[in-house]
N, C-alpha and C. Protein backbone atom coordinates (compact mmCIF):
# COMPACT_ATOMS: atom_id res chain seq x y z
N UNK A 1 -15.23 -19.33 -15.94
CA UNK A 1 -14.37 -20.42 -16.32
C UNK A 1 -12.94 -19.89 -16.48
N UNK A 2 -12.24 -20.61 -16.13
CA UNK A 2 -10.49 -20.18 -15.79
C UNK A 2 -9.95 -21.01 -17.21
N UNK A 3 -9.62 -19.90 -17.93
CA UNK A 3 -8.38 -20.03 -19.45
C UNK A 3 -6.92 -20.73 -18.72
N UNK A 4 -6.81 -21.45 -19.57
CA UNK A 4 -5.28 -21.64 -18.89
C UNK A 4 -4.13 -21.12 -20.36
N UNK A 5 -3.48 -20.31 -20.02
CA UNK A 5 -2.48 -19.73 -20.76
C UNK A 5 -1.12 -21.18 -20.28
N UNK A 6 -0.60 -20.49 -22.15
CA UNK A 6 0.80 -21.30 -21.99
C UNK A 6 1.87 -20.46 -22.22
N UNK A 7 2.78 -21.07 -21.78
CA UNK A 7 4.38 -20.00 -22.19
C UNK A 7 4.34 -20.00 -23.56
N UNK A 8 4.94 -18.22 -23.74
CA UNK A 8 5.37 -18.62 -24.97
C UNK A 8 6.30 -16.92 -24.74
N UNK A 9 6.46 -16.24 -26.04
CA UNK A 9 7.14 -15.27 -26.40
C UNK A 9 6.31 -13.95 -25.65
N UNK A 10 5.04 -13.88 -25.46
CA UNK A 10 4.44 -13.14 -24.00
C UNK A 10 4.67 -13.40 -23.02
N UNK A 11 5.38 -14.40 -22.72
CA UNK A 11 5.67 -14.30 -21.14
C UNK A 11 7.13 -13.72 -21.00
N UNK A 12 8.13 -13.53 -22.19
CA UNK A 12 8.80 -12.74 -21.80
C UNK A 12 8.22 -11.53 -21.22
N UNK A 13 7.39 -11.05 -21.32
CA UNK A 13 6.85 -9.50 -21.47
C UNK A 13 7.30 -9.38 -19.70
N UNK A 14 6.61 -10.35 -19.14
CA UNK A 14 7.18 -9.82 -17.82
C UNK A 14 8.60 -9.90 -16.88
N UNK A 15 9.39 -10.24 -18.21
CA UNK A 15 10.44 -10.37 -17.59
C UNK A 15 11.08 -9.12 -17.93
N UNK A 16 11.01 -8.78 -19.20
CA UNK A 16 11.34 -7.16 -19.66
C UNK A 16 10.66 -6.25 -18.48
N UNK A 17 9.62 -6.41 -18.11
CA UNK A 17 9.02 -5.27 -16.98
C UNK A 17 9.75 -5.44 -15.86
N UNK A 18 10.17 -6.54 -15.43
CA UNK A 18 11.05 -6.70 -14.13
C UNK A 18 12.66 -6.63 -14.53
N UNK A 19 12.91 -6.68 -15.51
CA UNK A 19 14.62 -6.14 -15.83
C UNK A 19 14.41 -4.90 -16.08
N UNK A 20 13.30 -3.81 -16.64
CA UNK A 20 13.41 -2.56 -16.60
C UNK A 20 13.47 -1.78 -15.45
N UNK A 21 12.55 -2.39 -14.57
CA UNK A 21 12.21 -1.90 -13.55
C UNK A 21 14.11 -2.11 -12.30
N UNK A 22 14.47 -3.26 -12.45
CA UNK A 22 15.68 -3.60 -11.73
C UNK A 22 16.85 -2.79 -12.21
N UNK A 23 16.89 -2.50 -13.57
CA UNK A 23 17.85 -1.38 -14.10
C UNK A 23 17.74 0.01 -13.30
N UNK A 24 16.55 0.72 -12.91
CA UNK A 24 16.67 2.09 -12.81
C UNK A 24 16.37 1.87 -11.47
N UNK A 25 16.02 1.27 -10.33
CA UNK A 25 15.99 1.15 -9.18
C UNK A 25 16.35 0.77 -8.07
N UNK A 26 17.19 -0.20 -8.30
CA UNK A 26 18.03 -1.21 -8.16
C UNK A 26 19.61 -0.26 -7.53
N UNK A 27 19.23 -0.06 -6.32
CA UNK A 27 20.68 1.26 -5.93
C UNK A 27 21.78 0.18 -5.62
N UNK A 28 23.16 0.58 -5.93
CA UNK A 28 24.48 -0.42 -5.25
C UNK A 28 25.31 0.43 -5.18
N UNK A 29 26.11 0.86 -4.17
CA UNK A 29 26.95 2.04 -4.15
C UNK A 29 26.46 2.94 -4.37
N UNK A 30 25.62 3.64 -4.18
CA UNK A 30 24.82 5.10 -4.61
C UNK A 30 24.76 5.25 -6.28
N UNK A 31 24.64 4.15 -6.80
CA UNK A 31 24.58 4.13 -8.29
C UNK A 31 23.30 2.91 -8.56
N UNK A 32 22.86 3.28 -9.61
CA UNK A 32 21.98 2.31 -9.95
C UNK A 32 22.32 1.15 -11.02
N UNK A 33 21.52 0.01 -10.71
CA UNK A 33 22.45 -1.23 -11.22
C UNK A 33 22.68 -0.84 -12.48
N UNK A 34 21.88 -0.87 -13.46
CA UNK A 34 21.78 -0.25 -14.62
C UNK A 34 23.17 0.52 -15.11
N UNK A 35 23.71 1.59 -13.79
CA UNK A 35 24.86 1.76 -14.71
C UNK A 35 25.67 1.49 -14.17
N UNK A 36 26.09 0.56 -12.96
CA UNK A 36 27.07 -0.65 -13.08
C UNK A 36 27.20 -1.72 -14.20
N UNK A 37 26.24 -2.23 -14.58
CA UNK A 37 26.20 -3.09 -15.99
C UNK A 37 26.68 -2.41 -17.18
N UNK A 38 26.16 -1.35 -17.34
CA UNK A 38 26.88 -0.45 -18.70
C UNK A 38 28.44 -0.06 -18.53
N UNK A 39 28.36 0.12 -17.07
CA UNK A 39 30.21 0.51 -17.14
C UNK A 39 30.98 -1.04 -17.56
N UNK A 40 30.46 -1.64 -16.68
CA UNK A 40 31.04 -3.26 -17.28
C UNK A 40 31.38 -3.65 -18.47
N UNK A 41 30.37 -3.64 -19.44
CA UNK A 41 29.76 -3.46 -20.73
C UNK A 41 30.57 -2.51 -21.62
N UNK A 42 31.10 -1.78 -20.76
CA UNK A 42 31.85 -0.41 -21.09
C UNK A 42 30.88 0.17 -22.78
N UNK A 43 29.58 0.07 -22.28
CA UNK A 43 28.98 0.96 -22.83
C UNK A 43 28.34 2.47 -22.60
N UNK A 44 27.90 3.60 -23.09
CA UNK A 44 27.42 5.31 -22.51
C UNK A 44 26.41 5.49 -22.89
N UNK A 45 25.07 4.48 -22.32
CA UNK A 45 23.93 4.85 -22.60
C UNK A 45 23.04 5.04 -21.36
N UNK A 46 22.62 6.08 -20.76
CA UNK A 46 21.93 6.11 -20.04
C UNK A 46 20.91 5.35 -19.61
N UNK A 47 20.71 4.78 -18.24
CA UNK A 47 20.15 3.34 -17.48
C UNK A 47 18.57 4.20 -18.21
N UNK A 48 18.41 5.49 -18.15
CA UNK A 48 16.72 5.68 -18.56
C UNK A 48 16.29 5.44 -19.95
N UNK A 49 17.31 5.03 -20.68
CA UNK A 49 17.02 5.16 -22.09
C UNK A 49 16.84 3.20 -22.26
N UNK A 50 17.80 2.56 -21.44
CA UNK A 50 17.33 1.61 -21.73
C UNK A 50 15.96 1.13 -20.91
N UNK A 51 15.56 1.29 -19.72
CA UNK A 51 14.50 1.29 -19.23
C UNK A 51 13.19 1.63 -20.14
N UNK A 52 13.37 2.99 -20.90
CA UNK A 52 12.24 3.41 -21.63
C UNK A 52 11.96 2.38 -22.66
N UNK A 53 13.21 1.72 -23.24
CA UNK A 53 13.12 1.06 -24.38
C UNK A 53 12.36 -0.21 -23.77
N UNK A 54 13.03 -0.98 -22.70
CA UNK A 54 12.76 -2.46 -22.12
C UNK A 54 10.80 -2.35 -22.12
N UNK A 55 10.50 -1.22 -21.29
CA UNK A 55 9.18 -0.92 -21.06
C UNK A 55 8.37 -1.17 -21.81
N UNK A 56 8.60 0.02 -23.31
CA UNK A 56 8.27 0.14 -24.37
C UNK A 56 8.28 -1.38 -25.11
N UNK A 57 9.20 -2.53 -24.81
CA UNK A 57 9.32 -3.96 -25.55
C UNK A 57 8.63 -4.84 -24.49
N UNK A 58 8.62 -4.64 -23.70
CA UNK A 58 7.38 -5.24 -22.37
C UNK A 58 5.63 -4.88 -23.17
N UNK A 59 5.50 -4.11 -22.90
CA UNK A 59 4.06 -3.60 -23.34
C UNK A 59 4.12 -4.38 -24.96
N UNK A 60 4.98 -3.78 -25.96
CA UNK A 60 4.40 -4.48 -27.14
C UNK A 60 4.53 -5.73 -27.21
N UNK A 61 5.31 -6.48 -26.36
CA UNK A 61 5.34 -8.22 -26.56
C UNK A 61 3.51 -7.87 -25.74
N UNK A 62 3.55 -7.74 -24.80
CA UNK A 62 2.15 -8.21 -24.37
C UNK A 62 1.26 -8.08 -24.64
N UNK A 63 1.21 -7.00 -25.79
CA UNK A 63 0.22 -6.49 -26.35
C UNK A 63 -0.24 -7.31 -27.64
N UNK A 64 1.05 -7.73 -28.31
CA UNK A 64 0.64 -8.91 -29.52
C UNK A 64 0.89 -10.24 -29.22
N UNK A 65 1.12 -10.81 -27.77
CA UNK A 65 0.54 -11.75 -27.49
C UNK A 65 0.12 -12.09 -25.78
N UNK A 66 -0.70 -11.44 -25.85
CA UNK A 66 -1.27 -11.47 -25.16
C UNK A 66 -2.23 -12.98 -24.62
N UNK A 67 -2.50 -13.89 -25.24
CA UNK A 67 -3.07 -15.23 -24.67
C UNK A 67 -1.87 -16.16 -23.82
N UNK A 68 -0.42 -15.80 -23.95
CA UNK A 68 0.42 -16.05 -23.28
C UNK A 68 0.33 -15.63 -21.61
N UNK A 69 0.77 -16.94 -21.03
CA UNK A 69 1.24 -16.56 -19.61
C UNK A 69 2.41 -15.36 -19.45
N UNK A 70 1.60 -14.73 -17.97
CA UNK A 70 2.18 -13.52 -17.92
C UNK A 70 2.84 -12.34 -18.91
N UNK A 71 1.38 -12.30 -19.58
CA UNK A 71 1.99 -11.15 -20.80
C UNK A 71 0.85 -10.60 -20.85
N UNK A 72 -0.11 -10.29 -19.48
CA UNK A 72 -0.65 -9.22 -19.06
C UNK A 72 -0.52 -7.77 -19.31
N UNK A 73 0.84 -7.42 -18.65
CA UNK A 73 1.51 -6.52 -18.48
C UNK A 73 1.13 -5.22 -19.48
N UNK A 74 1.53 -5.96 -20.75
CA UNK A 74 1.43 -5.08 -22.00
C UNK A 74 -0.15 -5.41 -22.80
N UNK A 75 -0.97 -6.30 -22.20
CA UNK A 75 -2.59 -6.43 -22.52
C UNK A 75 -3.23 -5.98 -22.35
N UNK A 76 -3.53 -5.25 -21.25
CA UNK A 76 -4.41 -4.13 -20.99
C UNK A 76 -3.67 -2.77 -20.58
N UNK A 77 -4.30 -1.66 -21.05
CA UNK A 77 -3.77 -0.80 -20.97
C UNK A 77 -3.97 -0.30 -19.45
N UNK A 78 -3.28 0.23 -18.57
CA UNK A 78 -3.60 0.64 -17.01
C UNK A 78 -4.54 1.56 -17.06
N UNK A 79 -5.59 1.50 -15.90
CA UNK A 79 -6.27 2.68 -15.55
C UNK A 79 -6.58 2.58 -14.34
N UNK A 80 -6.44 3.74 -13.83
CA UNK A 80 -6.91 4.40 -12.21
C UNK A 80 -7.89 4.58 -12.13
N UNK A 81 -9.00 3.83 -11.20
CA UNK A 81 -10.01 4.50 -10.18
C UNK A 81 -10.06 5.15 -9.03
N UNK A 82 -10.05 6.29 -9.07
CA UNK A 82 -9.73 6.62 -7.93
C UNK A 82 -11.40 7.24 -6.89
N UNK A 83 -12.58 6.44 -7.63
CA UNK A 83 -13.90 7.34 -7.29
C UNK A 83 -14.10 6.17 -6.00
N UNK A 84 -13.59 5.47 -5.72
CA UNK A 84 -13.86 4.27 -4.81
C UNK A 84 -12.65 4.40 -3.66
């Protein structure tokens, strides 16, 4: 039987995973977006520190609410099979 989840404050979770992920990967001029936005910002924090943090606030939104749409992310913890 298919749950139907509703929006709520877990579904940010996957938006933090896709703005973390767009910060440190995200190349423009041989720089990553991440620290085009901080120069803007005219802030000096390294694009990995906020990534670690966004990640780190991805997983725990999803983790404490997890019955929310798309707040997977941070609900189960990942694991590899690799015997298959």
């Amino acid at each position: 039987m298919k749950k139907n989840r509703r929006l709520g404050v877990g579904s940010l979770s996957l938006l933090f995973f896709i703005l973390a992920i767009a910060v440190s990967n995200t190349i423009i001029n041989k720089k990553p977006l991440g620290e085009h936005v901080f120069n803007f910002l005219q802030l000096n924090i390294p694009e990995s520190i906020i990534t670690i943090t966004l990640l780190i606030l991805a997983a725990t939104i999803g983790i404490k609410f997890k019955d929310h749409l798309f707040a997977k992310i941070g609900a189960e913890p990942v694991t590899l099979d690799w015997t298959s």
